[in-house]
C-alpha atoms as a PDB file:
ATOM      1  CA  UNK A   1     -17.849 -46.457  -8.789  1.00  0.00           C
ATOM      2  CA  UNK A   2     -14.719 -46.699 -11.060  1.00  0.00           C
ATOM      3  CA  UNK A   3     -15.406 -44.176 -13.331  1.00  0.00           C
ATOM      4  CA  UNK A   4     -15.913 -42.159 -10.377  1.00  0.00           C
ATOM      5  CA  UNK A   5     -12.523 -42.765  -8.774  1.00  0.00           C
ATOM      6  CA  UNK A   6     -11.218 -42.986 -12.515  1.00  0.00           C
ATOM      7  CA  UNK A   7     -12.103 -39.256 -12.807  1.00  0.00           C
ATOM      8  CA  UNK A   8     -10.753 -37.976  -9.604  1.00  0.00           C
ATOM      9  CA  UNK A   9      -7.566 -39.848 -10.436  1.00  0.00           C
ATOM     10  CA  UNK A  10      -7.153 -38.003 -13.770  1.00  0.00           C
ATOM     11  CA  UNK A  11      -8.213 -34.706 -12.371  1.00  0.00           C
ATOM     12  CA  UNK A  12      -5.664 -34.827  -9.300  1.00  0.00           C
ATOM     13  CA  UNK A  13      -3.494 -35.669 -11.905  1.00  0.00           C
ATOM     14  CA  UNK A  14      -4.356 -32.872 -13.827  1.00  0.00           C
ATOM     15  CA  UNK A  15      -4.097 -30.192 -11.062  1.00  0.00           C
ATOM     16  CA  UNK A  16      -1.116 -31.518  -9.733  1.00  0.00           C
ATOM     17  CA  UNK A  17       0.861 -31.338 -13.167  1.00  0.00           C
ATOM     18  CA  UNK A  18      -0.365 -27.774 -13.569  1.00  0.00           C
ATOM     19  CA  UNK A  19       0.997 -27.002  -9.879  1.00  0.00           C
ATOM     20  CA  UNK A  20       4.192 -28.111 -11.099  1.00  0.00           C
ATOM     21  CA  UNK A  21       4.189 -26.011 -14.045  1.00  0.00           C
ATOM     22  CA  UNK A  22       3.361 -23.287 -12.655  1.00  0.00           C
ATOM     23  CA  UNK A  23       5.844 -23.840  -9.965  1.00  0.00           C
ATOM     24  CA  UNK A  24       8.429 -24.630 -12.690  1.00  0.00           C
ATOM     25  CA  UNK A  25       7.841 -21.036 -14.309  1.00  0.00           C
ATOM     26  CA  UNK A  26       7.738 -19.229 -10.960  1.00  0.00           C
ATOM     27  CA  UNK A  27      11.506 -20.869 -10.493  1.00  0.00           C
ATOM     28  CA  UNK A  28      12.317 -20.054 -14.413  1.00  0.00           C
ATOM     29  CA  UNK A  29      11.023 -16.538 -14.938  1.00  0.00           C
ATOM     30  CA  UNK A  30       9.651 -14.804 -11.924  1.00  0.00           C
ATOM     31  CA  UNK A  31      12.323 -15.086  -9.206  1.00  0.00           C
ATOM     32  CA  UNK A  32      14.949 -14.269 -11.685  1.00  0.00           C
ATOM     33  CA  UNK A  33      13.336 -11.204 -12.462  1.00  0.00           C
ATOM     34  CA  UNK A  34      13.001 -10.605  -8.740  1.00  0.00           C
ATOM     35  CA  UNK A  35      16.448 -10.869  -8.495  1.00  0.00           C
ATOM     36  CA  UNK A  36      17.532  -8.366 -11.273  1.00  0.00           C
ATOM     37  CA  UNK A  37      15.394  -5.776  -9.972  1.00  0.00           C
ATOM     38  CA  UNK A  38      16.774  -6.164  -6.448  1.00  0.00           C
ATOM     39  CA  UNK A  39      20.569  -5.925  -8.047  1.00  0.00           C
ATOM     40  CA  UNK A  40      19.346  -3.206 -10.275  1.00  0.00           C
ATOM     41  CA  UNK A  41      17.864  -1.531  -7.063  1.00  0.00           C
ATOM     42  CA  UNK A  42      21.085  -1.860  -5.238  1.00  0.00           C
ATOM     43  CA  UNK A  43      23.721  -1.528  -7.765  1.00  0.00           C
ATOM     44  CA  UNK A  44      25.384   2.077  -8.306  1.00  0.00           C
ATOM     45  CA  UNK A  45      25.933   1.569 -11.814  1.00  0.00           C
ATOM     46  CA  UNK A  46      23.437   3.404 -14.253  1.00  0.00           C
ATOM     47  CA  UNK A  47      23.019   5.920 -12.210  1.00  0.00           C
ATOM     48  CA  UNK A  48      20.588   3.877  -9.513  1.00  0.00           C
ATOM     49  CA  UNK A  49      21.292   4.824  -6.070  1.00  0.00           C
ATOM     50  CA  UNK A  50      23.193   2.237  -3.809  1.00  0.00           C
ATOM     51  CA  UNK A  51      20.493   0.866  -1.260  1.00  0.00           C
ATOM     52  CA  UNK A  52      21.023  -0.072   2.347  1.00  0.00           C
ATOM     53  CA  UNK A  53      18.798  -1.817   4.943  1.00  0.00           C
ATOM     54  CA  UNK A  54      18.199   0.342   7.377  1.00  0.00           C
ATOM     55  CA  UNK A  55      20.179   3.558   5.928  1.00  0.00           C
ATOM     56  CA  UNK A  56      18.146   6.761   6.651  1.00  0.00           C
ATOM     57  CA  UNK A  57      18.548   9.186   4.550  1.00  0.00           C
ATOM     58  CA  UNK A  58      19.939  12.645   5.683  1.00  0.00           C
ATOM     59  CA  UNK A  59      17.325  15.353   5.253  1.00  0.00           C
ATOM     60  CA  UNK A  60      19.901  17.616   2.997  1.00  0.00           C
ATOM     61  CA  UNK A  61      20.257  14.659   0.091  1.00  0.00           C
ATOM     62  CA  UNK A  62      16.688  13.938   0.088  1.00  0.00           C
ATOM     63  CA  UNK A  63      14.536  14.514  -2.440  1.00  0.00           C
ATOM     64  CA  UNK A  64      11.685  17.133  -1.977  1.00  0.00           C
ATOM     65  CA  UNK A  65       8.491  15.637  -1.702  1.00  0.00           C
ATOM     66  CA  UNK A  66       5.613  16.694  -4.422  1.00  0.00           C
ATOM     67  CA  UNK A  67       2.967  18.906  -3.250  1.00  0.00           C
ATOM     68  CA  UNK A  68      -0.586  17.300  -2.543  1.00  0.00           C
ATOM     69  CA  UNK A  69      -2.888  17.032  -5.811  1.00  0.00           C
ATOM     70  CA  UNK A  70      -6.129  19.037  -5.333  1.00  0.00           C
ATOM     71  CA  UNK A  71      -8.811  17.224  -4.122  1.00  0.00           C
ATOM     72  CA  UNK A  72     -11.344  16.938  -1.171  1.00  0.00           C
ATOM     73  CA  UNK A  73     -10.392  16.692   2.429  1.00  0.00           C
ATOM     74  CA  UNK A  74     -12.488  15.031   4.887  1.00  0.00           C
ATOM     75  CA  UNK A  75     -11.300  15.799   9.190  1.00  0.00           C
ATOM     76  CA  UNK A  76      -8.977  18.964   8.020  1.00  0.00           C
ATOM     77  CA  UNK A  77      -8.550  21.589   6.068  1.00  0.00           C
ATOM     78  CA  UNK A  78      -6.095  21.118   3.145  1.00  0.00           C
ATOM     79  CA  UNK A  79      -2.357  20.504   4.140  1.00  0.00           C
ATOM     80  CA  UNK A  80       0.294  21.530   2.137  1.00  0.00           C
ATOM     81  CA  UNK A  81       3.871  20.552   2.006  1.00  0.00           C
ATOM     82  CA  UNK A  82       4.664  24.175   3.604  1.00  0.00           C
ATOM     83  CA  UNK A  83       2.357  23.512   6.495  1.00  0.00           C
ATOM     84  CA  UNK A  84       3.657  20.320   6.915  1.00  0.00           C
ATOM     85  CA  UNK A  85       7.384  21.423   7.308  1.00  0.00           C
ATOM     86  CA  UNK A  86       8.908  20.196  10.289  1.00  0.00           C
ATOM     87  CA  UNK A  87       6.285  17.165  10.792  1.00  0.00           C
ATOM     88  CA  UNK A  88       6.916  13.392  10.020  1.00  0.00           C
ATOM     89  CA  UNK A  89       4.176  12.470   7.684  1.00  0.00           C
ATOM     90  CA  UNK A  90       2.778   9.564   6.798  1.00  0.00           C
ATOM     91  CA  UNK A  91       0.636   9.113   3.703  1.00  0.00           C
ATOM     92  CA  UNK A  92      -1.281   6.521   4.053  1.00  0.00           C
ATOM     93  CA  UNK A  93      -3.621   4.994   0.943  1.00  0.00           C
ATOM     94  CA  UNK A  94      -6.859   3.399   1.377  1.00  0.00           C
ATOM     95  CA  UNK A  95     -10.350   2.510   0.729  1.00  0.00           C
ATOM     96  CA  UNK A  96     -13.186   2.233   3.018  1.00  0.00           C
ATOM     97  CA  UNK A  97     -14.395  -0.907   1.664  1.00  0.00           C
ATOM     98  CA  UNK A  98     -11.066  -2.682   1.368  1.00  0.00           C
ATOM     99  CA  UNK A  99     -11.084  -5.366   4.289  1.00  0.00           C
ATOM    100  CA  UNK A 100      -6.821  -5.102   4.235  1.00  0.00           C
ATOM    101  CA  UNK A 101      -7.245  -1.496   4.910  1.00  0.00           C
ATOM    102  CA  UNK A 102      -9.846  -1.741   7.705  1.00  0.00           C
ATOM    103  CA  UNK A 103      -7.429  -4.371   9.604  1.00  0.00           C
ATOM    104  CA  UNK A 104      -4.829  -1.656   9.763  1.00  0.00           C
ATOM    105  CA  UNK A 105      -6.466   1.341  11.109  1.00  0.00           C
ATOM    106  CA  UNK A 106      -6.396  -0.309  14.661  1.00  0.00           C
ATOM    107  CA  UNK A 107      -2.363   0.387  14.056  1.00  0.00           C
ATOM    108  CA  UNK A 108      -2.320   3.570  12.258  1.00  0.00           C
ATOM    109  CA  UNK A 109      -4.946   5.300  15.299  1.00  0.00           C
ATOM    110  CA  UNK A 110      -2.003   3.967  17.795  1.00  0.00           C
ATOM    111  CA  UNK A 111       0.621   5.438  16.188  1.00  0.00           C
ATOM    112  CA  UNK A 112      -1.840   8.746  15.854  1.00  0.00           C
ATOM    113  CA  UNK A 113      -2.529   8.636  19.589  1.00  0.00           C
ATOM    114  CA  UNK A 114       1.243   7.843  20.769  1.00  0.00           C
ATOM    115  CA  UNK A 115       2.622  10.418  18.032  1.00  0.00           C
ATOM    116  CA  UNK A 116       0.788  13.395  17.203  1.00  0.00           C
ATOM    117  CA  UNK A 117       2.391  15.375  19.848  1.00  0.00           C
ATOM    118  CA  UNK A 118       5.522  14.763  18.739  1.00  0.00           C
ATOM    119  CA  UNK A 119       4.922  15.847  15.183  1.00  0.00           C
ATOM    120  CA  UNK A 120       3.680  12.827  13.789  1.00  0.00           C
ATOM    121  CA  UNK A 121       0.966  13.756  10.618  1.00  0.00           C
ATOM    122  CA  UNK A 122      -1.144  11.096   9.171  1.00  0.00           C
ATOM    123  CA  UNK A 123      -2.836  11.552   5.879  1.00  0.00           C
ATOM    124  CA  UNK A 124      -5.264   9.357   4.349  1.00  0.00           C
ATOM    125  CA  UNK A 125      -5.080   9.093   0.674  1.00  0.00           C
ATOM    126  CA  UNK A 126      -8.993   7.896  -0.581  1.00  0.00           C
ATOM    127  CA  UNK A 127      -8.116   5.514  -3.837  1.00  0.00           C
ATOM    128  CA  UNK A 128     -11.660   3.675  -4.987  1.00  0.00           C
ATOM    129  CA  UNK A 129     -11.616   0.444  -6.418  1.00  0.00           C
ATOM    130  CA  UNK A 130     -15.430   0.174  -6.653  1.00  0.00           C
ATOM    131  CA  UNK A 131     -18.032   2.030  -8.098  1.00  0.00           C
ATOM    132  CA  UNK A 132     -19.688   2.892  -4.577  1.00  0.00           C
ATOM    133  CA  UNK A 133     -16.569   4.509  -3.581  1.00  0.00           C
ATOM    134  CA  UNK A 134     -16.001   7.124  -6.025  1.00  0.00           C
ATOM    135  CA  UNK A 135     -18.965   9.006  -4.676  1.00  0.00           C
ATOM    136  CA  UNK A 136     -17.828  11.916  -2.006  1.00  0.00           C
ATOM    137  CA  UNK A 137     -20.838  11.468  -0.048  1.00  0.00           C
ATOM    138  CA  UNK A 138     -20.017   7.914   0.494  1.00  0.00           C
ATOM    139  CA  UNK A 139     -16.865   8.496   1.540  1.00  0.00           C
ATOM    140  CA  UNK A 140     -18.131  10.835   3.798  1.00  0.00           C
ATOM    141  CA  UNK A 141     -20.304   8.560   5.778  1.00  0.00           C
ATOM    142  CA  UNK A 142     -17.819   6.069   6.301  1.00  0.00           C
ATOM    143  CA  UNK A 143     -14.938   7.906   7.566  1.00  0.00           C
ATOM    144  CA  UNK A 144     -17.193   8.501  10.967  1.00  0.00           C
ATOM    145  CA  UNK A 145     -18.124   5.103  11.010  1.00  0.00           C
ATOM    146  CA  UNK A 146     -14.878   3.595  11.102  1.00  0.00           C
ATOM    147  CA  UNK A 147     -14.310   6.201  13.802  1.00  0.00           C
ATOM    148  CA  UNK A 148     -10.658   7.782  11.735  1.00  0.00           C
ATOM    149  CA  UNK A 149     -10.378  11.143  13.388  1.00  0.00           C
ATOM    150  CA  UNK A 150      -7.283  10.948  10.731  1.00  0.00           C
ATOM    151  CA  UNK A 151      -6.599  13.605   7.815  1.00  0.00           C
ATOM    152  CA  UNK A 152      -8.272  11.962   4.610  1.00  0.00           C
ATOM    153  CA  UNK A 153      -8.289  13.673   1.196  1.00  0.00           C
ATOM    154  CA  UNK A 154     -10.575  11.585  -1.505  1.00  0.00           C
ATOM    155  CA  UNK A 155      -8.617  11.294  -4.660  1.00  0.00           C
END
């Protein structure tokens, strides 16, 4: 019975001085590095634009969007940027089996339902991460099932 709690004791031990370790470097390294790259994001030195929170962007000192890649389109025929002038569009990049991506299509048919008529585009950008995914034909029978009447085109 004492080795047994002797054990435990050195691997709580163990685990708890790796915790701190690893804490130690997340405080050392990482949010440093965080940090630079939010000054570096927000500074106007170098060239780097000066960031706001909440600034929109006027639609004259935007920069033009790049035109779809070619691929397959599932629930449309392919859009373009020129048949998407005018629209607010929101590209949107999934995978059917991703369980993060399923728990947001409840959201993204809302906005869909509550915005198309006002010019609101949705497009679903297909990005596999498994080997089952990269097939067209699965991809296919999915988007009915998860009942996405929403552009998709399968990268």
């Amino acid at each position: 019975m004492i080795k047994k709690v002797s054990i435990v004791a050195i691997i709580t031990v163990v685990v708890a001085s790796l915790a701190i370790v690893a804490i130690a470097r997340y405080q050392r390294v990482v949010q440093p590095a965080i940090a630079r790259g939010l000054a570096a994001a927000t500074e106007t030195k170098g060239g780097l634009p000066n960031l706001e929170v909440d600034t929109l962007i006027t639609a004259d000192k935007a920069a033009t969007a790049p035109e779809f890649a070619k691929g397959n389109w599932i629930n449309s025929d392919p859009l373009t940027l020129d048949k998407l002038r005018g629209h607010v569009v929101l590209v949107e990049f999934w995978t059917f089996g991703c369980y993060n991506c399923r728990n947001t299509l409840p959201a993204v048919k809302e906005w869909d339902a509550k915005y198309r008529e006002r010019g609101l585009t949705i497009i679903g950008v297909h990005t596999p991460e498994t080997d089952s995914e990269y097939s067209i034909d699965n991809v296919r029978k999915e988007v009915p099932a998860l009942g996405n009447q929403i552009s998709r085109r399968h990268r």
